[in-house]
C-alpha atoms as a PDB file:
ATOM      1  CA  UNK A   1      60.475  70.792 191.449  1.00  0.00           C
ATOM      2  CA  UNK A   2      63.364  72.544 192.800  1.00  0.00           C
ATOM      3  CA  UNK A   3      65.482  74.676 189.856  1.00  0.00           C
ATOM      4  CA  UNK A   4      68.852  73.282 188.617  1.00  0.00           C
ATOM      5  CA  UNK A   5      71.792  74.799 189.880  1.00  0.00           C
ATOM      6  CA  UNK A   6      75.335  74.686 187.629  1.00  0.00           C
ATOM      7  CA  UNK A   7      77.733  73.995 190.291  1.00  0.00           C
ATOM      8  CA  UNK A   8      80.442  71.315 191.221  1.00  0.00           C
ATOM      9  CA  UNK A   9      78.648  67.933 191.522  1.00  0.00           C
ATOM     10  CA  UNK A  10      80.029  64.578 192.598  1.00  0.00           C
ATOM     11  CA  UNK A  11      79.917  62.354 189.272  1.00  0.00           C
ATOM     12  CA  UNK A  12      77.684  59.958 191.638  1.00  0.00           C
ATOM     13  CA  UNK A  13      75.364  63.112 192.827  1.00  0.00           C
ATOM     14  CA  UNK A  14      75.380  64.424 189.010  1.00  0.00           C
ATOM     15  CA  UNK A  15      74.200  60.932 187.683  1.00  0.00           C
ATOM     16  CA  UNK A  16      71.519  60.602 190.426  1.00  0.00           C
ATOM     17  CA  UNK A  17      69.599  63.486 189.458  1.00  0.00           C
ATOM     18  CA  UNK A  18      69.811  61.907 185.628  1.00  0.00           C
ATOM     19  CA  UNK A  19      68.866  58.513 187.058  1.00  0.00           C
ATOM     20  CA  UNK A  20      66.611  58.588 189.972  1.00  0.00           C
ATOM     21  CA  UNK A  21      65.488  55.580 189.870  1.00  0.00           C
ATOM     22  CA  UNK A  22      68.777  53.350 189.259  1.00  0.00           C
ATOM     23  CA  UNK A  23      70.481  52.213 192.157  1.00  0.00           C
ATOM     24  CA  UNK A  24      73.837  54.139 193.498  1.00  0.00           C
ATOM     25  CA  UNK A  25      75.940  51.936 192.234  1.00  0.00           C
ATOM     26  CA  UNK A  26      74.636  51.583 188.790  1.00  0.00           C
ATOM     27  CA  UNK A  27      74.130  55.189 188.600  1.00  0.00           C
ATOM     28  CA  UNK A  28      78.313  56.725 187.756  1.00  0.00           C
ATOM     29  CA  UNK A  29      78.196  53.672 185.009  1.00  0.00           C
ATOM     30  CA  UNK A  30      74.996  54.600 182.960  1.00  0.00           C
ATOM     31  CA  UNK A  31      76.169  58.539 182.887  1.00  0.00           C
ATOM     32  CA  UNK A  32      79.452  57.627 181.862  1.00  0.00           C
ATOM     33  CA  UNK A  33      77.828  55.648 179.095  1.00  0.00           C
ATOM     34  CA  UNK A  34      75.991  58.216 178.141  1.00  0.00           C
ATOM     35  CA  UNK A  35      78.603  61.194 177.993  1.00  0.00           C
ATOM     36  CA  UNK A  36      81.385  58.193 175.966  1.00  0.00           C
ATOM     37  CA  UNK A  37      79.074  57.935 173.095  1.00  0.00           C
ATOM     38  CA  UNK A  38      78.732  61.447 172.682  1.00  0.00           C
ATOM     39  CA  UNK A  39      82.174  62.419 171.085  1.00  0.00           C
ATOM     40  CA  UNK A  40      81.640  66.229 170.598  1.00  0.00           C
ATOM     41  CA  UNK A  41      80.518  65.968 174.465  1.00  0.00           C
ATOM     42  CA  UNK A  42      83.478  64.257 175.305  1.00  0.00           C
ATOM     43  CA  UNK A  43      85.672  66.391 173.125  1.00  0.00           C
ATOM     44  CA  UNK A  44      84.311  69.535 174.659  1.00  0.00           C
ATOM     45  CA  UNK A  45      84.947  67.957 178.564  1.00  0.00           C
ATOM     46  CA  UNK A  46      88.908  66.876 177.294  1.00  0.00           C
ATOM     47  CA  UNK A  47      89.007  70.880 176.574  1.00  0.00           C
ATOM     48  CA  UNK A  48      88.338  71.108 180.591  1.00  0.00           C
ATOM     49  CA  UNK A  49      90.451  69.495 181.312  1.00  0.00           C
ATOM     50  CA  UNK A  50      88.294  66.534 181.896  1.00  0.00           C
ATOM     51  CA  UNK A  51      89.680  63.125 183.586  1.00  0.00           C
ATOM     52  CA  UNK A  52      87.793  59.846 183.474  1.00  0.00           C
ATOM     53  CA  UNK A  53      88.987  58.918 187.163  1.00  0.00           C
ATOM     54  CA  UNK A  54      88.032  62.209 188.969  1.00  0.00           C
ATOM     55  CA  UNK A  55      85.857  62.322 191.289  1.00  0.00           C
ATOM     56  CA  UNK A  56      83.463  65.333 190.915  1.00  0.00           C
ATOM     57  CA  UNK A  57      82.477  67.461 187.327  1.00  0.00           C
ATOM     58  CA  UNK A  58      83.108  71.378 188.121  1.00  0.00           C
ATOM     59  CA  UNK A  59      80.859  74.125 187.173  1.00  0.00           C
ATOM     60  CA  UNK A  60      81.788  74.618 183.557  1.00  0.00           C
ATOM     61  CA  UNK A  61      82.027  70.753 182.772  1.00  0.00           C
ATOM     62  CA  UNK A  62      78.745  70.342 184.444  1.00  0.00           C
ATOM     63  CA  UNK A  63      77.634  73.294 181.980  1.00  0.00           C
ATOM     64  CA  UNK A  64      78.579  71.550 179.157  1.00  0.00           C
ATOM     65  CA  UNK A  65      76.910  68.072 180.133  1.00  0.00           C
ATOM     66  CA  UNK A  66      73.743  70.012 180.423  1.00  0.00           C
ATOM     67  CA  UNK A  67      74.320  71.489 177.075  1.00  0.00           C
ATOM     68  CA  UNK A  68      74.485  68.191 175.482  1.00  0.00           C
ATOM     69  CA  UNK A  69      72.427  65.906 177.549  1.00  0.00           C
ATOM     70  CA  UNK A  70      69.734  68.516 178.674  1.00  0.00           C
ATOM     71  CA  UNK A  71      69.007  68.855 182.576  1.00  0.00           C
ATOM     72  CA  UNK A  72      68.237  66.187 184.587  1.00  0.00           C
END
């Protein structure tokens, strides 16, 4: 299994790696899910700078998502 890397992910390329086996289009919806319910994760991203409707998480959001949600 090839090492995680903390770098800027798509929010669709992010999710894949936490849900392999959903489908692409399912995938943005159930990681979104997941990082909603978890207000001090969600807290932490608005510090970033964090927007619901962008496209990609950058390094130190996707930091922070592994910090919470462990790596995928």
């Amino acid at each position: 299994m090839e090492e995680f890397k903390i770098r800027t992910y798509t929010k669709k390329e992010l999710a894949l790696l936490y849900f392999p086996d959903s489908t692409p289009q399912a995938v943005g919806k159930h990681l979104k899910a997941w990082i909603q319910r978890n207000k001090p994760l969600m807290d932490e991203l608005a510090i970033t700078g964090y927007q619901s409707n962008s496209k990609s998480y950058n390094p130190r959001q996707v930091k922070i998502i592994i910090d919470y949600l462990g790596e995928p």
